[in-house]
C-alpha atoms as a PDB file:
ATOM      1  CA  UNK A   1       0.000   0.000   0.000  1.00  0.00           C
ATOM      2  CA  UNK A   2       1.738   3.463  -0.943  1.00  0.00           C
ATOM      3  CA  UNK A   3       1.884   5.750   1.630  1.00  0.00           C
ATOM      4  CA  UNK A   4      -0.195   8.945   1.623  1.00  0.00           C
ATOM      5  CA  UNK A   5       2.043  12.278   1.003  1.00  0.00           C
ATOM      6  CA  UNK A   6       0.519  14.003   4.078  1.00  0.00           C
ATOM      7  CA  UNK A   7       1.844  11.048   6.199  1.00  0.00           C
ATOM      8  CA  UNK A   8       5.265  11.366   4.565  1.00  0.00           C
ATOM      9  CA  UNK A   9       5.495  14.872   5.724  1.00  0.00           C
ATOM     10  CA  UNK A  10       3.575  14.129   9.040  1.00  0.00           C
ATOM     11  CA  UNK A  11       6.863  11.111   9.538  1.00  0.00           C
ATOM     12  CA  UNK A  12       9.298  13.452   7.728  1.00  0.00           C
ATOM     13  CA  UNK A  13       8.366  16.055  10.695  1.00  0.00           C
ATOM     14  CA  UNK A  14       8.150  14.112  13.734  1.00  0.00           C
ATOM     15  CA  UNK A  15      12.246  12.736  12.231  1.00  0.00           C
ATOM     16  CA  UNK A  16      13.201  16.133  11.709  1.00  0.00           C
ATOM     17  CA  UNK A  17      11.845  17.096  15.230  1.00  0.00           C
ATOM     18  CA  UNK A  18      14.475  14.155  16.785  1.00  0.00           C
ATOM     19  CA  UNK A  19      17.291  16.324  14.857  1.00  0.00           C
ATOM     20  CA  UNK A  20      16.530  19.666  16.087  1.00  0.00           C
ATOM     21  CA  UNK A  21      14.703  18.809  19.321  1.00  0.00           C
ATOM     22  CA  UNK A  22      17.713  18.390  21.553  1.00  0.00           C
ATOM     23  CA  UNK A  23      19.473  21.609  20.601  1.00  0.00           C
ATOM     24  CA  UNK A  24      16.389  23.601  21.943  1.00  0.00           C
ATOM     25  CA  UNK A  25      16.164  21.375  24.475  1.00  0.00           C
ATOM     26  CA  UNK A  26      19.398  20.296  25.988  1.00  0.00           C
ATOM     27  CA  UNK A  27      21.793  22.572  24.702  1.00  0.00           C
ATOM     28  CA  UNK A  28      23.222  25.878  26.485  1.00  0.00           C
ATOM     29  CA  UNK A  29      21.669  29.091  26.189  1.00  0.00           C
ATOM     30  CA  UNK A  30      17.932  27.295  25.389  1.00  0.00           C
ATOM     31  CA  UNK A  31      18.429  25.130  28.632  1.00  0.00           C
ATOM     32  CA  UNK A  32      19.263  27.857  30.821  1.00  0.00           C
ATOM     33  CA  UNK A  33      15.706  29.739  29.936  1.00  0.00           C
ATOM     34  CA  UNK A  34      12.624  28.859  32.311  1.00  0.00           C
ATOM     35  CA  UNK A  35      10.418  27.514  29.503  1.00  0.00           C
ATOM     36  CA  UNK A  36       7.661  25.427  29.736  1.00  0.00           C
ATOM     37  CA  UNK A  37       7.875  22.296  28.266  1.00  0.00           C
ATOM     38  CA  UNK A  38       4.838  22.121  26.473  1.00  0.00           C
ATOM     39  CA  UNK A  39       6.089  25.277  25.045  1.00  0.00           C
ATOM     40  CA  UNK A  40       9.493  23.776  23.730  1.00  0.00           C
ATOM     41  CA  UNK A  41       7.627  21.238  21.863  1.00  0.00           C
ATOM     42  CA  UNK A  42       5.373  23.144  20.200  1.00  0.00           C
ATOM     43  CA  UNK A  43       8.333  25.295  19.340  1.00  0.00           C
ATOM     44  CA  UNK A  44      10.256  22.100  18.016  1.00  0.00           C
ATOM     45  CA  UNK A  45       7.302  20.659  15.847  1.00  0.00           C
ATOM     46  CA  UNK A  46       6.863  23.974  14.221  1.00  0.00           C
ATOM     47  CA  UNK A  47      10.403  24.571  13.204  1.00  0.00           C
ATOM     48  CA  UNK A  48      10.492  21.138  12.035  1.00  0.00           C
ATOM     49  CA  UNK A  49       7.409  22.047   9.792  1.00  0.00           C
ATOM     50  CA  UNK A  50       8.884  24.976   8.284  1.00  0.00           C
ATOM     51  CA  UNK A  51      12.160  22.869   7.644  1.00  0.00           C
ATOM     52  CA  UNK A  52      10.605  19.933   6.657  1.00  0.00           C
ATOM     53  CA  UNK A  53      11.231  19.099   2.287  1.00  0.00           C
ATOM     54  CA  UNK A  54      13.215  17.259   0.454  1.00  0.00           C
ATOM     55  CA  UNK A  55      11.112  14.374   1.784  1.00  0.00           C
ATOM     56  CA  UNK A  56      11.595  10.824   0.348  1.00  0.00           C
ATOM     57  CA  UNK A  57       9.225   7.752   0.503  1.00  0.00           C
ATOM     58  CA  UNK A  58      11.578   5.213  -0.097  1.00  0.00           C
ATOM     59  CA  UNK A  59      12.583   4.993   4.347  1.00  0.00           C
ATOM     60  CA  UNK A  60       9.108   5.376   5.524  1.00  0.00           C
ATOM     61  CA  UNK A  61       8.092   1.983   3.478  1.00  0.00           C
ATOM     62  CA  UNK A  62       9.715  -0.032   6.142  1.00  0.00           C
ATOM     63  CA  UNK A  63       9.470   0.040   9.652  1.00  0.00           C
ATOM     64  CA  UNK A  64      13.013  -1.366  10.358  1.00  0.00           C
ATOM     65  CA  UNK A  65      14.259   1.532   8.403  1.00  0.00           C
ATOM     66  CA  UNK A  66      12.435   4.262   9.884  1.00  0.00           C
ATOM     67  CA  UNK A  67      13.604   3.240  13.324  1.00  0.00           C
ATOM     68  CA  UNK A  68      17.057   3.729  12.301  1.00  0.00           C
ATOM     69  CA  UNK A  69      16.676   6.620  10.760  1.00  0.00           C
ATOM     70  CA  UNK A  70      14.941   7.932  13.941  1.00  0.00           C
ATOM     71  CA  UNK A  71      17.890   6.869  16.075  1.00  0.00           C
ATOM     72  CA  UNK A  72      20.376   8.687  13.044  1.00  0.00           C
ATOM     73  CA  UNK A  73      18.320  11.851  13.095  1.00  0.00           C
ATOM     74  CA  UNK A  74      18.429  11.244  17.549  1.00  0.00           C
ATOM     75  CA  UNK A  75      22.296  11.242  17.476  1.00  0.00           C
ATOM     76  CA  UNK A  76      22.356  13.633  15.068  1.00  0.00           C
ATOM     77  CA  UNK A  77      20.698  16.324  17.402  1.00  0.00           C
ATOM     78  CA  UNK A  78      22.320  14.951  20.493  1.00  0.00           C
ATOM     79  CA  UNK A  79      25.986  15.798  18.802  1.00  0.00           C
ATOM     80  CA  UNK A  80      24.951  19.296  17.885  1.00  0.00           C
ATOM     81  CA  UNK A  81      23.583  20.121  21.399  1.00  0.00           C
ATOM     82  CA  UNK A  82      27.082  18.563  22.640  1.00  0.00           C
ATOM     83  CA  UNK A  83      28.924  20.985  20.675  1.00  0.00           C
ATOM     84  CA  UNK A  84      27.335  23.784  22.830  1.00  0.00           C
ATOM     85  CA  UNK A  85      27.421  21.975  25.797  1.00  0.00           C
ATOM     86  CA  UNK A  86      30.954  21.764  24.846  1.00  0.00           C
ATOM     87  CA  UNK A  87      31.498  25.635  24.892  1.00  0.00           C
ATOM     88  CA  UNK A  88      29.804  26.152  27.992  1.00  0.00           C
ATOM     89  CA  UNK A  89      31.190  23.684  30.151  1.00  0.00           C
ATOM     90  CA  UNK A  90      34.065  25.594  29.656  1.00  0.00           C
ATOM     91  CA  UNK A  91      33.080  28.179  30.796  1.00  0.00           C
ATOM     92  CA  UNK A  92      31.334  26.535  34.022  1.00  0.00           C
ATOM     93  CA  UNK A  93      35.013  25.188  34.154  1.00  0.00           C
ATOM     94  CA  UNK A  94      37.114  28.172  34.288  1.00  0.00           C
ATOM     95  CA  UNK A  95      34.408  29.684  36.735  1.00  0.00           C
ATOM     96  CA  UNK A  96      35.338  26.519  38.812  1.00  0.00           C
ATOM     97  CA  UNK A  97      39.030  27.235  38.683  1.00  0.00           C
ATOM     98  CA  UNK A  98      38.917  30.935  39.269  1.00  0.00           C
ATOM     99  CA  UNK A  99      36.432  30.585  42.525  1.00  0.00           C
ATOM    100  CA  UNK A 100      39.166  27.849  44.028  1.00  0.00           C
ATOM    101  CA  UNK A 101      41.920  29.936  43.041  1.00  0.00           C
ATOM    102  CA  UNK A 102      40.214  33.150  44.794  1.00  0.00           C
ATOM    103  CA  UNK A 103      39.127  31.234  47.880  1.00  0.00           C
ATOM    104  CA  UNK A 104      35.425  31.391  46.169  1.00  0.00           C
ATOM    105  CA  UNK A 105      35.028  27.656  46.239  1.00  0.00           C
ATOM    106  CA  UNK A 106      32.927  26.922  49.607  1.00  0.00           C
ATOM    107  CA  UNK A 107      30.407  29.880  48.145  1.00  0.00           C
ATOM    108  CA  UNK A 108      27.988  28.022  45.698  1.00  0.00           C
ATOM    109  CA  UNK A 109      24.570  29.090  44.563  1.00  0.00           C
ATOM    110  CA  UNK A 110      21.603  28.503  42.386  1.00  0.00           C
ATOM    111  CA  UNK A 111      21.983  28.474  38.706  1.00  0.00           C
ATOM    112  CA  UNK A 112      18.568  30.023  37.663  1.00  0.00           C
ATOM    113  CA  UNK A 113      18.310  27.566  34.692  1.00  0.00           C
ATOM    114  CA  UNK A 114      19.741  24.168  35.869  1.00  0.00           C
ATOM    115  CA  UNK A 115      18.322  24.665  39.562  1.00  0.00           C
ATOM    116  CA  UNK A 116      21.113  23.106  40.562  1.00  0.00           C
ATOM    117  CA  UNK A 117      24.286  24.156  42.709  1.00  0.00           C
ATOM    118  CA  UNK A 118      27.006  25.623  40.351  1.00  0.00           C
ATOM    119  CA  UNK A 119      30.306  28.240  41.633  1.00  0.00           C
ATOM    120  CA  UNK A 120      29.494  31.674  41.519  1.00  0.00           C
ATOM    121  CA  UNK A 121      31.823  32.879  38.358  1.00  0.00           C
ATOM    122  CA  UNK A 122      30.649  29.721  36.267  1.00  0.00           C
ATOM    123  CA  UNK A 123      27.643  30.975  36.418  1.00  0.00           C
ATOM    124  CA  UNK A 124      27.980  34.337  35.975  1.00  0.00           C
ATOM    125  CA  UNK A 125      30.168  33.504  32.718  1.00  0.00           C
ATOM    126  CA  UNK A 126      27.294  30.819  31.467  1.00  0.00           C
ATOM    127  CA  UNK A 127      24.523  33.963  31.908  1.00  0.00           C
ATOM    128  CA  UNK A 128      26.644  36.394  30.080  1.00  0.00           C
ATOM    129  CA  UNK A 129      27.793  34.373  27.271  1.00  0.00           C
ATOM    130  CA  UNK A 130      23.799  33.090  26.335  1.00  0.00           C
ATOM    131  CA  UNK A 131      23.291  37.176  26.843  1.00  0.00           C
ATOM    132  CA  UNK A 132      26.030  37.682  24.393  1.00  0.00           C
ATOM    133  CA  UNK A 133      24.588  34.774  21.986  1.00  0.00           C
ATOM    134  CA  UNK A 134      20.889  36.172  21.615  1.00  0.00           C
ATOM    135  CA  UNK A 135      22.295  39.579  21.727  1.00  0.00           C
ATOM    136  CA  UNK A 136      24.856  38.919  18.401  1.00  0.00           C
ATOM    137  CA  UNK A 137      21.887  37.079  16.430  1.00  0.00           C
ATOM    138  CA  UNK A 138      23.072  33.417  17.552  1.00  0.00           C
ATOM    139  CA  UNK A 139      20.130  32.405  17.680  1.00  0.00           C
ATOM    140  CA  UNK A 140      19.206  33.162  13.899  1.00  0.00           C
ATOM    141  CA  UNK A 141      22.709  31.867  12.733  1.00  0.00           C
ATOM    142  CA  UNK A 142      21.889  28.488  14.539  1.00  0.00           C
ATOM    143  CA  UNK A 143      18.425  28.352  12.849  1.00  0.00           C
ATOM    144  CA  UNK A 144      20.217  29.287   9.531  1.00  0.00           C
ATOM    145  CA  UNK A 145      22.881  26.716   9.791  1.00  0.00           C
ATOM    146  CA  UNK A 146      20.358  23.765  10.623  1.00  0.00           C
ATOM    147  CA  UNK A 147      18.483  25.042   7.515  1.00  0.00           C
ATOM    148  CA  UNK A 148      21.314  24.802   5.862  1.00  0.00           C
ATOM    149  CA  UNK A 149      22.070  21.210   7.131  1.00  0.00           C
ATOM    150  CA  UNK A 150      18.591  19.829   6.187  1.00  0.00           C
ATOM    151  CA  UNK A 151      19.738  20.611   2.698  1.00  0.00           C
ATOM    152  CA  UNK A 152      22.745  19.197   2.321  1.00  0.00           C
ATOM    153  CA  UNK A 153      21.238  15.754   4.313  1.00  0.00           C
ATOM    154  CA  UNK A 154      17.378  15.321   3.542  1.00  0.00           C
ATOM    155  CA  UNK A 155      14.939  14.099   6.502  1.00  0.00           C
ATOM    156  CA  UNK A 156      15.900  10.473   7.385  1.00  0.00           C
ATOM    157  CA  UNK A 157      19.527  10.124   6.003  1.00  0.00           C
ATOM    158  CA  UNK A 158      21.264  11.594   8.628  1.00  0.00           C
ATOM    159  CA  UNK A 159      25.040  10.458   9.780  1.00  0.00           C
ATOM    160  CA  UNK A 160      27.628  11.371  11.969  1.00  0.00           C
ATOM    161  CA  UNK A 161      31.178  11.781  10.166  1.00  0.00           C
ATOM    162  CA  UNK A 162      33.006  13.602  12.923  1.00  0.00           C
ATOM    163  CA  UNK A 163      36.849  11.998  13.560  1.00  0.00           C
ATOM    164  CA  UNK A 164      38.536  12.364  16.867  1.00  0.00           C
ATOM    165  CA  UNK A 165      41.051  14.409  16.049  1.00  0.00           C
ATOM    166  CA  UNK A 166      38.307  17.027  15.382  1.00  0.00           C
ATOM    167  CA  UNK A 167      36.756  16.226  18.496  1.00  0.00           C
ATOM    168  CA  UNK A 168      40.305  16.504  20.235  1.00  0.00           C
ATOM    169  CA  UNK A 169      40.958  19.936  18.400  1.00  0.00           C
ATOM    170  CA  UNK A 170      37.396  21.688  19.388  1.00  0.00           C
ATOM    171  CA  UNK A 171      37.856  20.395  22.471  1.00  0.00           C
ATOM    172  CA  UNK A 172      41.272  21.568  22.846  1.00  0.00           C
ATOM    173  CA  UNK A 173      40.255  24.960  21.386  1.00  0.00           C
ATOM    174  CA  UNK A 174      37.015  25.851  23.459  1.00  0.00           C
ATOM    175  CA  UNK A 175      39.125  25.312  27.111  1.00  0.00           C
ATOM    176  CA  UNK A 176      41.985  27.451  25.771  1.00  0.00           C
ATOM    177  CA  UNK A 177      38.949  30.344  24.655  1.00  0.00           C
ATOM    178  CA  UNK A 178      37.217  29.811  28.159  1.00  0.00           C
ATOM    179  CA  UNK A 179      40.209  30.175  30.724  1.00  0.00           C
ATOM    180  CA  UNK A 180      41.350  33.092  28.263  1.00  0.00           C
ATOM    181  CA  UNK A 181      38.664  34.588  30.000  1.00  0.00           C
ATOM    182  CA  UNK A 182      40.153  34.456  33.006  1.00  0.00           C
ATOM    183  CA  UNK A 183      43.122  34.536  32.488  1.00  0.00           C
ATOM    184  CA  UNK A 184      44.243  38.231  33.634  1.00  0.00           C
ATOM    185  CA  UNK A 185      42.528  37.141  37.170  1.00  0.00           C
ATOM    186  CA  UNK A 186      44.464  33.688  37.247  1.00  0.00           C
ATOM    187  CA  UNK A 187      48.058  35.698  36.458  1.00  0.00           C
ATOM    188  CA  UNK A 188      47.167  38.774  39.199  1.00  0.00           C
ATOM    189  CA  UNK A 189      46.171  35.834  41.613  1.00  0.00           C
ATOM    190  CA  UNK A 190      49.475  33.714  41.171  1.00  0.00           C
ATOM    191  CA  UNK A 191      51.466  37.040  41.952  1.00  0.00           C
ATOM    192  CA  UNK A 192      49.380  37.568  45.298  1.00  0.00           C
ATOM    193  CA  UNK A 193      50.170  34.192  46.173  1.00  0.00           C
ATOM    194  CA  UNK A 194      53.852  34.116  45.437  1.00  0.00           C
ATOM    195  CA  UNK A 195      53.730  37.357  47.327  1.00  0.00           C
ATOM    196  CA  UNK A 196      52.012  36.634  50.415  1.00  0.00           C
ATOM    197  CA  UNK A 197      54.246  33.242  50.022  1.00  0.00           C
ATOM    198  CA  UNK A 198      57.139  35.623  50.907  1.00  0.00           C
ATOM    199  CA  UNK A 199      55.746  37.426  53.244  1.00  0.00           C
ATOM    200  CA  UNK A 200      54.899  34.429  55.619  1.00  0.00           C
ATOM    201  CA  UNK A 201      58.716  33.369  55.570  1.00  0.00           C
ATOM    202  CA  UNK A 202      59.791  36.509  56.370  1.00  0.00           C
ATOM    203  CA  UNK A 203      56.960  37.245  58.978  1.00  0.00           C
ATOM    204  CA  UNK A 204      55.675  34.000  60.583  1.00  0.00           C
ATOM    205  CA  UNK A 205      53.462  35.881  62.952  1.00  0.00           C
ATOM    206  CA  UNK A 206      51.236  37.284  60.347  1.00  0.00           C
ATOM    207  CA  UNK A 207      48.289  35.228  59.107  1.00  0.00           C
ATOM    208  CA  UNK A 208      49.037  34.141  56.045  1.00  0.00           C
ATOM    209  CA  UNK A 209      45.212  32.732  55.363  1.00  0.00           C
ATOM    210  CA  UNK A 210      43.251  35.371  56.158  1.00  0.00           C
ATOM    211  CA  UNK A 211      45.243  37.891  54.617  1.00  0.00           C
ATOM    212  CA  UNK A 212      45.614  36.409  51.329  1.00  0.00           C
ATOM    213  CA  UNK A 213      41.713  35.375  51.269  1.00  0.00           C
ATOM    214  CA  UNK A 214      40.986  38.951  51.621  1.00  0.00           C
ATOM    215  CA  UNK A 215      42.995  40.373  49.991  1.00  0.00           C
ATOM    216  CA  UNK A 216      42.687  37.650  47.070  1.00  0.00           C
ATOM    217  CA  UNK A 217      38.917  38.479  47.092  1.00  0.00           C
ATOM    218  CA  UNK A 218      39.122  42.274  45.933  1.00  0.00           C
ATOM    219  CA  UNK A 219      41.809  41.679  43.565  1.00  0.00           C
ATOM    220  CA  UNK A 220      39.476  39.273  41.891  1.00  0.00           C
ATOM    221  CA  UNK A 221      36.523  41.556  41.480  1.00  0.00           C
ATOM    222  CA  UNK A 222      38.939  43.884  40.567  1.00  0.00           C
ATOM    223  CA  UNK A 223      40.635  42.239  37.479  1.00  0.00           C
ATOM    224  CA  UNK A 224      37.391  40.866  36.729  1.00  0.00           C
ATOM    225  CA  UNK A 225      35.861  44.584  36.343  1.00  0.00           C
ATOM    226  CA  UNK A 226      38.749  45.792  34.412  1.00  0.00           C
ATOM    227  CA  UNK A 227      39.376  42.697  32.276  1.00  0.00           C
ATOM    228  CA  UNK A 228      35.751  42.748  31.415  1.00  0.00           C
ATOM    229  CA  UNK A 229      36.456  44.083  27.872  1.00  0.00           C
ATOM    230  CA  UNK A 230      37.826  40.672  27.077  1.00  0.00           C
ATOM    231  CA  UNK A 231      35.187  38.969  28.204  1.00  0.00           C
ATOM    232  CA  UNK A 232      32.750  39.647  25.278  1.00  0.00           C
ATOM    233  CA  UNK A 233      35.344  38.753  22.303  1.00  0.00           C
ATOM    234  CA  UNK A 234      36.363  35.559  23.450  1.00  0.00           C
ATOM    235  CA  UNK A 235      32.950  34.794  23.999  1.00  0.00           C
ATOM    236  CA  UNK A 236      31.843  35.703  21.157  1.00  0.00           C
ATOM    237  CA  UNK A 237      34.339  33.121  19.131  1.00  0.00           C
ATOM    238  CA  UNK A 238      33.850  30.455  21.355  1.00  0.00           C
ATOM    239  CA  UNK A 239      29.990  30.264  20.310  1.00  0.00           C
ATOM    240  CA  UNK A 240      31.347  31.192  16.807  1.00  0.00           C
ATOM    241  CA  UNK A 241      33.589  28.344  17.461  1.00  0.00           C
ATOM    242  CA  UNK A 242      30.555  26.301  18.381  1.00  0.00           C
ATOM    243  CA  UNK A 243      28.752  27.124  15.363  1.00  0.00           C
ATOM    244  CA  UNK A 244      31.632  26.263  12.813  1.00  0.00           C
ATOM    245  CA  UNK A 245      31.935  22.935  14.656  1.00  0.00           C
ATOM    246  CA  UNK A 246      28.281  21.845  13.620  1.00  0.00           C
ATOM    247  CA  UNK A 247      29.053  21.455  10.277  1.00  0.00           C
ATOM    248  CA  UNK A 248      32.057  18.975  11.200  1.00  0.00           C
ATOM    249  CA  UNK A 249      29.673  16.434  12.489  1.00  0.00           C
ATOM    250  CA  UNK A 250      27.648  15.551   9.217  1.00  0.00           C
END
């Protein structure tokens, strides 16, 4: 029995909704926004819609088939969404090294997205860079570039082609951009503790601890306020980074 052409699109939908559903669901900045679920999906299903052609019959005739190309289309989303999971665990990472280094580590608090416990500079450097993304278009250039991915693989043929020394080289590439970020603070805060090393040989009655935890703690927000000019560039091309990566994967 052939198979009606407003079920082929109906199918071609729901596969195309597998590829682009986890990036608005699971990937950083859409994960970090308070929106309903029912919301997301209706979001999903209608960006599938208006991406949806290119739509063969020949996969939906068997069922075998059209379960793996479900599963291709699954891993296919799954590996975008990692690439800007990627980028932002960086981020989360070199917020994680610059609260230890500053003595911020015992101070955790609510990420607003995740609801979950996360150090205080992570997620102040997660918040700014999804501010940064919707602010430069990201957004659009995401929506552009799975567009532009539908065409080149129609609904149902998806594949993952992605070697590991590209993995190794993004990978390698996004932790250099996120401690760049930090990277003024992590120099000034290596000085302070060579310093106050010195200090405590050459006066053992002073104490060393407190000292340098206070004194560590305004140097921090002050490097941080003056180094803030870096912080939007090297944002900015680690989700441009991101974004040149999802081509890689197909």
């Amino acid at each position: 029995m052939a198979i009606e052409s407003s079920t082929i699109w109906t199918l071609g939908v729901l596969l195309l909704s597998l590829r682009i559903g986890p990036v608005f669901v699971l990937a950083p900045p859409f994960s970090q926004t308070q929106v309903p679920v029912r919301v997301r999906v209706c979001l999903v299903l209608a960006f599938a819609a208006c991406l949806a052609h290119n739509i063969t019959p020949d996969i939906y005739t068997d069922g075998a088939a059209l379960l793996i190309a479900a599963a291709a289309e699954l891993m296919l989303g799954l590996a975008i969404s990692f690439a800007f999971q990627a980028a932002f665990a960086a981020l989360t990472f070199a917020g994680r090294v610059l609260d230890v280094q500053a003595g911020y580590g015992l101070a955790m608090v609510i990420d607003p997205g995740s609801r979950a416990q996360a150090p205080l500079f992570g997620t102040i450097l997660t918040l700014v860079a999804g501010l940064l993304f919707f602010a430069s278009s990201g957004h659009l250039e995401l929506l552009r570039l799975l567009m532009a991915i539908t065409s080149v693989i129609p609904v149902g043929y998806a594949r993952l082609a992605v070697t590991p020394e590209a993995l190794i080289a993004y990978f390698s590439v996004a932790l250099g951009m996120g401690l760049s970020v930090i990277a003024v603070a992590m120099v000034t805060l290596f000085l302070i503790d060579i310093s106050i090393a010195f200090l405590s040989r050459a006066l053992p009655q002073m104490n060393a601890l407190m000292l340098g935890l206070q004194i560590k703690t305004i140097a921090t927000l002050v490097t941080m306020a003056l180094s803030a000019g870096l912080l939007a560039p090297a944002t900015l091309r680690l989700l441009t980074h991101a974004l040149a990566f999802v081509p890689s994967l197909d």
